[in-house]
PDB file of N, CA and C in Angstrom:
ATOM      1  N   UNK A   1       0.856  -1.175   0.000  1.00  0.00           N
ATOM      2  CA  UNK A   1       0.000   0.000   0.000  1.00  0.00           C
ATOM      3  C   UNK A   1       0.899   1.234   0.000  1.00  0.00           C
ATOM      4  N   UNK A   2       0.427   1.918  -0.802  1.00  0.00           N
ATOM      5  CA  UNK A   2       1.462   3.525  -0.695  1.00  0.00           C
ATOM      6  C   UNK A   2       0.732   4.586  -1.606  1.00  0.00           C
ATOM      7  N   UNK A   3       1.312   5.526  -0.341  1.00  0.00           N
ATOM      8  CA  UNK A   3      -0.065   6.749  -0.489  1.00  0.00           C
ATOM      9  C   UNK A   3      -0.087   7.819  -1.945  1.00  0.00           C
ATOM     10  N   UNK A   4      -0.533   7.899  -2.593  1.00  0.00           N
ATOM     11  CA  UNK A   4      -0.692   8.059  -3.669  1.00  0.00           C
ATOM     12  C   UNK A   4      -1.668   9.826  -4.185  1.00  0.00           C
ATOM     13  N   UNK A   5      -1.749  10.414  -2.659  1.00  0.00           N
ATOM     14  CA  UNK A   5      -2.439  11.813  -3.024  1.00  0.00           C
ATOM     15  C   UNK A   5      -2.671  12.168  -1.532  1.00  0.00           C
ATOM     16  N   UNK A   6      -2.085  13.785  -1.384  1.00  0.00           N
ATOM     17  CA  UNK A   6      -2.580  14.412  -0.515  1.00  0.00           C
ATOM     18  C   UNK A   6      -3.195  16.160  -0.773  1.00  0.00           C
ATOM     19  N   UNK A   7      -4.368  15.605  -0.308  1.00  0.00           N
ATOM     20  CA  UNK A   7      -5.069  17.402  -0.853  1.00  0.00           C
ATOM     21  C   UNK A   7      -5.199  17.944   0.702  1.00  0.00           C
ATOM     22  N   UNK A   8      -5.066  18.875   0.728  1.00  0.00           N
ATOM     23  CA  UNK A   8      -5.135  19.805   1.758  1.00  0.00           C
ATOM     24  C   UNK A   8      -6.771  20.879   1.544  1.00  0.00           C
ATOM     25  N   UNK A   9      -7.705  20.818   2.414  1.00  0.00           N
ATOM     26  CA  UNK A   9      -8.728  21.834   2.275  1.00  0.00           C
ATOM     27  C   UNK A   9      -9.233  22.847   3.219  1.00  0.00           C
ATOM     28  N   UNK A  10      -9.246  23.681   2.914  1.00  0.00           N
ATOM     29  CA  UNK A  10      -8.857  25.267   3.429  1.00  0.00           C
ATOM     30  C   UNK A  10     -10.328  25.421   3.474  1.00  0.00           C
ATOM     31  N   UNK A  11     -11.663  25.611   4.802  1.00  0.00           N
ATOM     32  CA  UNK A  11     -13.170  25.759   4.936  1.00  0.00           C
ATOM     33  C   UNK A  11     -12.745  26.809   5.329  1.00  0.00           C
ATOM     34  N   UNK A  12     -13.637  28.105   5.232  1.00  0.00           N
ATOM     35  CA  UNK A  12     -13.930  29.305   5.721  1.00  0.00           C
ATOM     36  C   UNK A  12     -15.487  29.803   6.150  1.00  0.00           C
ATOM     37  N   UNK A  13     -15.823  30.534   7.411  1.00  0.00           N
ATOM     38  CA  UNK A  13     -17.080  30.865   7.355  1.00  0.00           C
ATOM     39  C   UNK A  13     -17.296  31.801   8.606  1.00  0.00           C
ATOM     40  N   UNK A  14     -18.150  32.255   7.933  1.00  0.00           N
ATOM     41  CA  UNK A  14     -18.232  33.918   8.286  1.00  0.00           C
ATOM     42  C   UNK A  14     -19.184  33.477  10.507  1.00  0.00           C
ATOM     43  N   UNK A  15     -18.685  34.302  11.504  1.00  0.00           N
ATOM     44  CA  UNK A  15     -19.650  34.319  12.336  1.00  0.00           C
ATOM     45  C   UNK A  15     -20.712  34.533  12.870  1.00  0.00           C
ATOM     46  N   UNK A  16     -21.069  33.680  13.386  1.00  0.00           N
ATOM     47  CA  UNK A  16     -22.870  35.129  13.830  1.00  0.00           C
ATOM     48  C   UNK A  16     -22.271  35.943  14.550  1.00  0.00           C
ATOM     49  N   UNK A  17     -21.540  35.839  15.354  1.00  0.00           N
ATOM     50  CA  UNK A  17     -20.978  36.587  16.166  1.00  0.00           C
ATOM     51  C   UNK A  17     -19.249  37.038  16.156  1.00  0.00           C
ATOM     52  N   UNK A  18     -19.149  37.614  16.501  1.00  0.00           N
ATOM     53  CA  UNK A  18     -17.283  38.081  16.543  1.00  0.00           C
ATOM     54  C   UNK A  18     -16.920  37.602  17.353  1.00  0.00           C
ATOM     55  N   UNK A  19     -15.890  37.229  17.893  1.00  0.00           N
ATOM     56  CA  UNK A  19     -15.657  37.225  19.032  1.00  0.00           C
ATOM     57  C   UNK A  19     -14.114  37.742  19.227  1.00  0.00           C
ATOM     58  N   UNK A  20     -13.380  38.183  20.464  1.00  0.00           N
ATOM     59  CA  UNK A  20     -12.577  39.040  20.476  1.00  0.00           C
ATOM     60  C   UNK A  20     -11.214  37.894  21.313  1.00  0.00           C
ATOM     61  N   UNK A  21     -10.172  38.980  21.143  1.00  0.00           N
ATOM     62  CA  UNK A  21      -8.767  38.451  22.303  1.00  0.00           C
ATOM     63  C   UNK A  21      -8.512  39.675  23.012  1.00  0.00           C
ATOM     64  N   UNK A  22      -7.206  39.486  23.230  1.00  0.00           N
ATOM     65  CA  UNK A  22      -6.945  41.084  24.043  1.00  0.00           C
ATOM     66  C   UNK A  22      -6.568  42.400  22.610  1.00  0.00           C
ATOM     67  N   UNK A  23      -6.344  41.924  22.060  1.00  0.00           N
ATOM     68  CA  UNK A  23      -5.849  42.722  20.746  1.00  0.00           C
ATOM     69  C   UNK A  23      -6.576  42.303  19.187  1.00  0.00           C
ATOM     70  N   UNK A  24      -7.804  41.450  19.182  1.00  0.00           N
ATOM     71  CA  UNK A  24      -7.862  41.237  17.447  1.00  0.00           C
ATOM     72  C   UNK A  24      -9.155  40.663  17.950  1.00  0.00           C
ATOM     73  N   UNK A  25      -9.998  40.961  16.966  1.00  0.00           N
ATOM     74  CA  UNK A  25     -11.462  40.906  16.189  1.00  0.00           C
ATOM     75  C   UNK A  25     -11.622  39.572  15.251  1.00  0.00           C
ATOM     76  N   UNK A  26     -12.430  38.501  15.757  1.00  0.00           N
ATOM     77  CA  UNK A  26     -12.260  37.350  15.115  1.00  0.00           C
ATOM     78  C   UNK A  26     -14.108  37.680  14.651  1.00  0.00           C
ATOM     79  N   UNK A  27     -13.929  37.257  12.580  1.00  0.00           N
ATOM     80  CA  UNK A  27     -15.208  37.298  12.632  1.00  0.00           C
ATOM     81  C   UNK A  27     -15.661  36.179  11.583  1.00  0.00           C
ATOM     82  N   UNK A  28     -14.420  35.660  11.179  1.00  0.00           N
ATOM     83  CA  UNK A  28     -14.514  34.376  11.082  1.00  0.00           C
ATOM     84  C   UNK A  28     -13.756  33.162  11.370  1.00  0.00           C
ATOM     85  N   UNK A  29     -13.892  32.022  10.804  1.00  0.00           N
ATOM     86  CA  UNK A  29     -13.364  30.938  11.460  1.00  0.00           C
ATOM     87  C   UNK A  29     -12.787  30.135  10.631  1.00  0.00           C
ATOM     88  N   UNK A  30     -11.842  29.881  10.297  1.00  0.00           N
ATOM     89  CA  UNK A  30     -10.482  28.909   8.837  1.00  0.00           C
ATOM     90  C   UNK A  30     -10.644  27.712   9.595  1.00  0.00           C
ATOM     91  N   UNK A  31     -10.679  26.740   9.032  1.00  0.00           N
ATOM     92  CA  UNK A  31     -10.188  25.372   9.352  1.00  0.00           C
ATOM     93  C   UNK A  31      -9.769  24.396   8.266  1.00  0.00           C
ATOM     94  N   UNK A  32      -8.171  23.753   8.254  1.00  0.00           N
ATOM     95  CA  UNK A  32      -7.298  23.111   7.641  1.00  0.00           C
ATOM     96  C   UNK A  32      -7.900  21.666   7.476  1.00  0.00           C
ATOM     97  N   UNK A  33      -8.320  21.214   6.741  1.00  0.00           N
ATOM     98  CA  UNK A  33      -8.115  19.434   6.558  1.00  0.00           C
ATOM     99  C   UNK A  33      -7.236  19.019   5.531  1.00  0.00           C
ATOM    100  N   UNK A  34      -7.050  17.393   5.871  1.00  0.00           N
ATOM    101  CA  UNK A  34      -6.177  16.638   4.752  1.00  0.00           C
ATOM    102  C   UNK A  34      -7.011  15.598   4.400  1.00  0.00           C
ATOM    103  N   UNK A  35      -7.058  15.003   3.009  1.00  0.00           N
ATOM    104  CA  UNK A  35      -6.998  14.081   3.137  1.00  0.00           C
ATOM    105  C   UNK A  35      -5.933  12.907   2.438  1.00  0.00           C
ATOM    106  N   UNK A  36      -5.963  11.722   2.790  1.00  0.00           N
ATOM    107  CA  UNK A  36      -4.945  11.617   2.670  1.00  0.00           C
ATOM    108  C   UNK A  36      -5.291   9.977   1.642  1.00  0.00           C
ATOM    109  N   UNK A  37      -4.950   9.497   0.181  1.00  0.00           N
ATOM    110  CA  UNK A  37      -5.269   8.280  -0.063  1.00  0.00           C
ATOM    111  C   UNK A  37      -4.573   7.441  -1.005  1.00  0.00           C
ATOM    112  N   UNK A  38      -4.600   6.296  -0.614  1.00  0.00           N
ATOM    113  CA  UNK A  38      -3.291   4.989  -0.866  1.00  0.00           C
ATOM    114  C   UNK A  38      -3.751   4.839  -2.002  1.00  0.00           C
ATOM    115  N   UNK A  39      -2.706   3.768  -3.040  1.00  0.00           N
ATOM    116  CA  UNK A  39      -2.977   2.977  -4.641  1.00  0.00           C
ATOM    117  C   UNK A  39      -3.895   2.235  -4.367  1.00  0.00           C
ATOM    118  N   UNK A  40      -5.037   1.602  -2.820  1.00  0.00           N
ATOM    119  CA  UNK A  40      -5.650   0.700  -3.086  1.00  0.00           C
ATOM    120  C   UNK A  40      -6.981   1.363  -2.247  1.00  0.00           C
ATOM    121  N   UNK A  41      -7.440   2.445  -2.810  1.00  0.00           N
ATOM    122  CA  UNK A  41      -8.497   3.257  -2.675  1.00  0.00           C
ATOM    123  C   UNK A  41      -9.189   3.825  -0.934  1.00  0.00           C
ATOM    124  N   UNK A  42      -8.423   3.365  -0.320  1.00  0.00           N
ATOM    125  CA  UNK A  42      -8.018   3.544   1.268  1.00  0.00           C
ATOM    126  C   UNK A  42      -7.762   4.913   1.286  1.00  0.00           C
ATOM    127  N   UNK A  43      -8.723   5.756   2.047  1.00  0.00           N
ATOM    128  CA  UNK A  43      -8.358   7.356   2.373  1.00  0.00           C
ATOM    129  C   UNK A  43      -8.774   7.782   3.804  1.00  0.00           C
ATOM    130  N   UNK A  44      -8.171   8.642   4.605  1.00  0.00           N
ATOM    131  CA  UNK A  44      -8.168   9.035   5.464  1.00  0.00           C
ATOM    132  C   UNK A  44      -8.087  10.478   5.785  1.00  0.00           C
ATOM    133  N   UNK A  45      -9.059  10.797   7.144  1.00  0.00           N
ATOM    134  CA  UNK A  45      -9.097  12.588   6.740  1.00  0.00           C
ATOM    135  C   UNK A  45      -8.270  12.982   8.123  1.00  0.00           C
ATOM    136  N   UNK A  46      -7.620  14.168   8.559  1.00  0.00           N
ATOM    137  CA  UNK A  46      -6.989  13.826   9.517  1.00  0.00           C
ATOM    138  C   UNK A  46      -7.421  16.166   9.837  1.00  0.00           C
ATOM    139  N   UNK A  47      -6.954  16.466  10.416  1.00  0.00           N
ATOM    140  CA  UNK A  47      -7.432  17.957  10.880  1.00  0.00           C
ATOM    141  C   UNK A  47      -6.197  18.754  11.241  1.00  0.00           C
ATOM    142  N   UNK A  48      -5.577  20.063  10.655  1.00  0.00           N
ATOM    143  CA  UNK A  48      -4.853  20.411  11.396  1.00  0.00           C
ATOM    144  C   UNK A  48      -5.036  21.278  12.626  1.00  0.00           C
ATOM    145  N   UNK A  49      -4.217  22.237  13.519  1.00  0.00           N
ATOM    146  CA  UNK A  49      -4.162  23.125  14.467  1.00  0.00           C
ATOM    147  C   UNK A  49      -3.462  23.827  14.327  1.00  0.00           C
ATOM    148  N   UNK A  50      -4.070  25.439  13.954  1.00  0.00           N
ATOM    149  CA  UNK A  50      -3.203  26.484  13.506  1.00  0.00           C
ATOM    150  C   UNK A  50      -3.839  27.409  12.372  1.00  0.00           C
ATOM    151  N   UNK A  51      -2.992  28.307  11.747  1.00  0.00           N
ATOM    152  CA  UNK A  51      -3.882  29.761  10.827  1.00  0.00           C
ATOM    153  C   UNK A  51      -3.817  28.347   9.975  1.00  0.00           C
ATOM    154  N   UNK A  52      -4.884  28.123   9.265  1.00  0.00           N
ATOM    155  CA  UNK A  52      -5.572  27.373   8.156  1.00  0.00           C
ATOM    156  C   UNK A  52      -4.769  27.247   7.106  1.00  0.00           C
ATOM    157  N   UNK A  53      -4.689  28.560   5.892  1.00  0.00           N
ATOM    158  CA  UNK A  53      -3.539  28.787   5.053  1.00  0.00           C
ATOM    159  C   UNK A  53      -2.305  28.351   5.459  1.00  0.00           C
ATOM    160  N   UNK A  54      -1.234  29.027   6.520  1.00  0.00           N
ATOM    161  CA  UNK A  54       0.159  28.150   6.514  1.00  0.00           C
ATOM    162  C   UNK A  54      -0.079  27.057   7.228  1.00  0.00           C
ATOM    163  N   UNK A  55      -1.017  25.809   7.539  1.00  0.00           N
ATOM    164  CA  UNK A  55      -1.183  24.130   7.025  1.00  0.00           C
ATOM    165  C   UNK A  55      -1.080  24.021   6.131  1.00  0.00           C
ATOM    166  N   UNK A  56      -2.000  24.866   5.144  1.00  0.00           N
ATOM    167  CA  UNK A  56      -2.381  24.239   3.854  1.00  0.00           C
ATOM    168  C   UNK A  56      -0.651  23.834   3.110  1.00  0.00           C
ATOM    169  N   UNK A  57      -0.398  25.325   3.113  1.00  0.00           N
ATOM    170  CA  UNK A  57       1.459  25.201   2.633  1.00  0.00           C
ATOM    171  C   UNK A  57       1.676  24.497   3.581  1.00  0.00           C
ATOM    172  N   UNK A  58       2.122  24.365   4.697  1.00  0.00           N
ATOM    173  CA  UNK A  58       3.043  23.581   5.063  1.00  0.00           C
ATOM    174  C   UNK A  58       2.848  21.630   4.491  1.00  0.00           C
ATOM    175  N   UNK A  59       1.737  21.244   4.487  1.00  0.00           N
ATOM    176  CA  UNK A  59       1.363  20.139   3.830  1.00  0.00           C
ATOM    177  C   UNK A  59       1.229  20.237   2.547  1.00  0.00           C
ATOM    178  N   UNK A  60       1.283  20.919   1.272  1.00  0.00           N
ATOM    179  CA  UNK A  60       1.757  21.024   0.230  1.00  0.00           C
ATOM    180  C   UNK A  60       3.342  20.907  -0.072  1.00  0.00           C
ATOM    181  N   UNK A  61       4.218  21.411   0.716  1.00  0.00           N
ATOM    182  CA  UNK A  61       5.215  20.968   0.862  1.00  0.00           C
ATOM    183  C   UNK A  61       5.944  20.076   1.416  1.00  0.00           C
ATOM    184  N   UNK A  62       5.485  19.423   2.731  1.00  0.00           N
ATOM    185  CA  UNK A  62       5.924  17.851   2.710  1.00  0.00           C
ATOM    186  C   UNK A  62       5.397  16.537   2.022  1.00  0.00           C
ATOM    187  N   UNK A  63       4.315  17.048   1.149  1.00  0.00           N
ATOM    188  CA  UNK A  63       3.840  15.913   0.294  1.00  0.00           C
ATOM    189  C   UNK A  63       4.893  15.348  -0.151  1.00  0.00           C
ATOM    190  N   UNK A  64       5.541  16.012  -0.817  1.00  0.00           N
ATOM    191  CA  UNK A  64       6.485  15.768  -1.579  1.00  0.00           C
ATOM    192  C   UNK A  64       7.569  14.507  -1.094  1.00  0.00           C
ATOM    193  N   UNK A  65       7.570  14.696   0.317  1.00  0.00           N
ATOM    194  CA  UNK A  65       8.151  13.917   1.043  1.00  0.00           C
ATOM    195  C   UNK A  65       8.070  12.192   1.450  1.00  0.00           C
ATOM    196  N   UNK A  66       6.555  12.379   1.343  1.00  0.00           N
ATOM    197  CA  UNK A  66       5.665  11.338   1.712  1.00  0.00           C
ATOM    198  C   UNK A  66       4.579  10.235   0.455  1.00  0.00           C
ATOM    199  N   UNK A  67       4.423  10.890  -0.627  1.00  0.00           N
ATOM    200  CA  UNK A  67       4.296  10.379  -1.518  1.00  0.00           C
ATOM    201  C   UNK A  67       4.867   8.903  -1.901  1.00  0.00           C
ATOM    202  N   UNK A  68       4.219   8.015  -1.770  1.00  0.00           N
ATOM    203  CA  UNK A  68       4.850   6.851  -2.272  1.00  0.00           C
ATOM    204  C   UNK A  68       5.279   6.011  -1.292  1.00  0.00           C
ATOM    205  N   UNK A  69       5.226   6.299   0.016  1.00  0.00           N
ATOM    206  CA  UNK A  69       5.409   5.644   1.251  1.00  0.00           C
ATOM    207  C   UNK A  69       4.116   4.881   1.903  1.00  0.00           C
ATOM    208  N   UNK A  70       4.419   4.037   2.457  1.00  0.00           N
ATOM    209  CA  UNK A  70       3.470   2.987   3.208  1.00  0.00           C
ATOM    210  C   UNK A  70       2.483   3.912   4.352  1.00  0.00           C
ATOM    211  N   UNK A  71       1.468   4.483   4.412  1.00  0.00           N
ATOM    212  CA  UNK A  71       0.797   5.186   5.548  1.00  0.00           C
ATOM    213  C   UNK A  71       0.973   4.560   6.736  1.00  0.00           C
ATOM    214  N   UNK A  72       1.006   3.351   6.350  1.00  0.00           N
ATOM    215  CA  UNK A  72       1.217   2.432   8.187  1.00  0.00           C
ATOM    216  C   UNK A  72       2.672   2.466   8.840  1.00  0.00           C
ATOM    217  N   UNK A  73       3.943   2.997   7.548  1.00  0.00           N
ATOM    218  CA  UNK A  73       4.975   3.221   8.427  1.00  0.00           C
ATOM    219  C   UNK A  73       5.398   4.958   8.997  1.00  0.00           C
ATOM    220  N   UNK A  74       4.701   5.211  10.038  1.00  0.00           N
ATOM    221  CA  UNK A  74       4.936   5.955  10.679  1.00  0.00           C
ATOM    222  C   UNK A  74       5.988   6.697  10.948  1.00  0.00           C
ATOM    223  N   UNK A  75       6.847   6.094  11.454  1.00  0.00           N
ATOM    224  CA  UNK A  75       8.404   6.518  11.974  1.00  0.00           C
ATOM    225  C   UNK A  75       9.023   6.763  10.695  1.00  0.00           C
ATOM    226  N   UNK A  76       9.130   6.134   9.516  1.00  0.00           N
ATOM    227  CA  UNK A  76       9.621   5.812   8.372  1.00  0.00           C
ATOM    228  C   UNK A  76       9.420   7.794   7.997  1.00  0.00           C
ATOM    229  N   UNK A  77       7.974   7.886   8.335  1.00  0.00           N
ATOM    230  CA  UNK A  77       7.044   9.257   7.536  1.00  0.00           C
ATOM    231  C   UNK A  77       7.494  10.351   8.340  1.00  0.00           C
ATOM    232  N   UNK A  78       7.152  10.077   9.342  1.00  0.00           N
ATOM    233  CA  UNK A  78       8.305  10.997  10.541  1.00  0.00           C
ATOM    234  C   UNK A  78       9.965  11.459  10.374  1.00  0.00           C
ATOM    235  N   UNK A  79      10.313  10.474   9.840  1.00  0.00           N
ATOM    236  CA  UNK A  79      12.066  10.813   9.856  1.00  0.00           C
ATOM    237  C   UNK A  79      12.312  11.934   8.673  1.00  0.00           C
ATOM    238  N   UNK A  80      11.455  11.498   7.915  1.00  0.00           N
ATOM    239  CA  UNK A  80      11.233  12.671   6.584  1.00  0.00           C
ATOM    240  C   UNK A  80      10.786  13.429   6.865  1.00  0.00           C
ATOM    241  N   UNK A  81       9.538  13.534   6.973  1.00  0.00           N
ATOM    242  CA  UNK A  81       9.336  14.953   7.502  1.00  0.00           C
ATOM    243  C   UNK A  81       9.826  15.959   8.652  1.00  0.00           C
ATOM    244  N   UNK A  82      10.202  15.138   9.499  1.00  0.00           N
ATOM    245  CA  UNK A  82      10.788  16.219  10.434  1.00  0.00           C
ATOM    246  C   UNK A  82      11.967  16.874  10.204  1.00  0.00           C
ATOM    247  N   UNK A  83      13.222  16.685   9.322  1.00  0.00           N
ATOM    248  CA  UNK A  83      14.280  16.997   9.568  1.00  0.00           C
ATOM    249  C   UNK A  83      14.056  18.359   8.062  1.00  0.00           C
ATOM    250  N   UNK A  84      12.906  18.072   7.144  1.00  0.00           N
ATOM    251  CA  UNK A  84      12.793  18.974   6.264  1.00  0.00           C
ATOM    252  C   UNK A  84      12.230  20.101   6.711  1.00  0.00           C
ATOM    253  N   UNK A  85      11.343  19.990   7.704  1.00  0.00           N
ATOM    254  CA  UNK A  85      11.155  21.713   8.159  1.00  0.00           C
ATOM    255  C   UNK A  85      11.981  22.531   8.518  1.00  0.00           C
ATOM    256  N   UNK A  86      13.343  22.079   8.905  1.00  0.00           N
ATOM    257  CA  UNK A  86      14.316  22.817   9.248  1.00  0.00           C
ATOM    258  C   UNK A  86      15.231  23.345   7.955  1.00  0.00           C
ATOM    259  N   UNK A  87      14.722  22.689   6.917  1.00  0.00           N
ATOM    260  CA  UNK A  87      15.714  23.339   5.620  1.00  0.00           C
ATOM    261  C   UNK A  87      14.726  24.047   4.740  1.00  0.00           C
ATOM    262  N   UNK A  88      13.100  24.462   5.167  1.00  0.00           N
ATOM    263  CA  UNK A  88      12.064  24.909   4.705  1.00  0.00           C
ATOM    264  C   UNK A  88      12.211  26.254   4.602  1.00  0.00           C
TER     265      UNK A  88
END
């Protein structure tokens, strides 16, 4: 099995309400998904945490990484990706 597509999707939507911090006006709400799916029609959706847009890039750019690798080897997906954010 090896993963064969990752799309990243960027939801946006407006609030009924605003709501505030100590400094900034929130009046809507971004949220990042992936999904993620193998050569043998196996897909998985997974969520990020963080401004919506830099997920989206940041998982557009480790695709690249991960493409073609087994989803079940973990550590394997890990060793790649982690050491490339630092040359990002």
């Amino acid at each position: 099995m090896k993963i064969i597509s990752i799309e990243p999707y960027v939801f946006t939507d407006k609030l009924a309400e605003p709501f505030y911090f100590s400094q900034w006006e929130y009046d809507t709400r971004s949220i990042c998904l992936v999904k993620i799916t193998t050569d043998e029609g196996i897909f998985g959706w997974g969520e990020g945490y963080g401004p919506a847009n830099v997920l989206k890039n940041g998982i557009e750019f480790l695709s690249q990484f991960i493409i073609g690798l087994n989803p079940i080897e973990n550590d394997t997906i890990w060793s790649l990706m982690y050491p490339a954010i630092f040359i990002w």
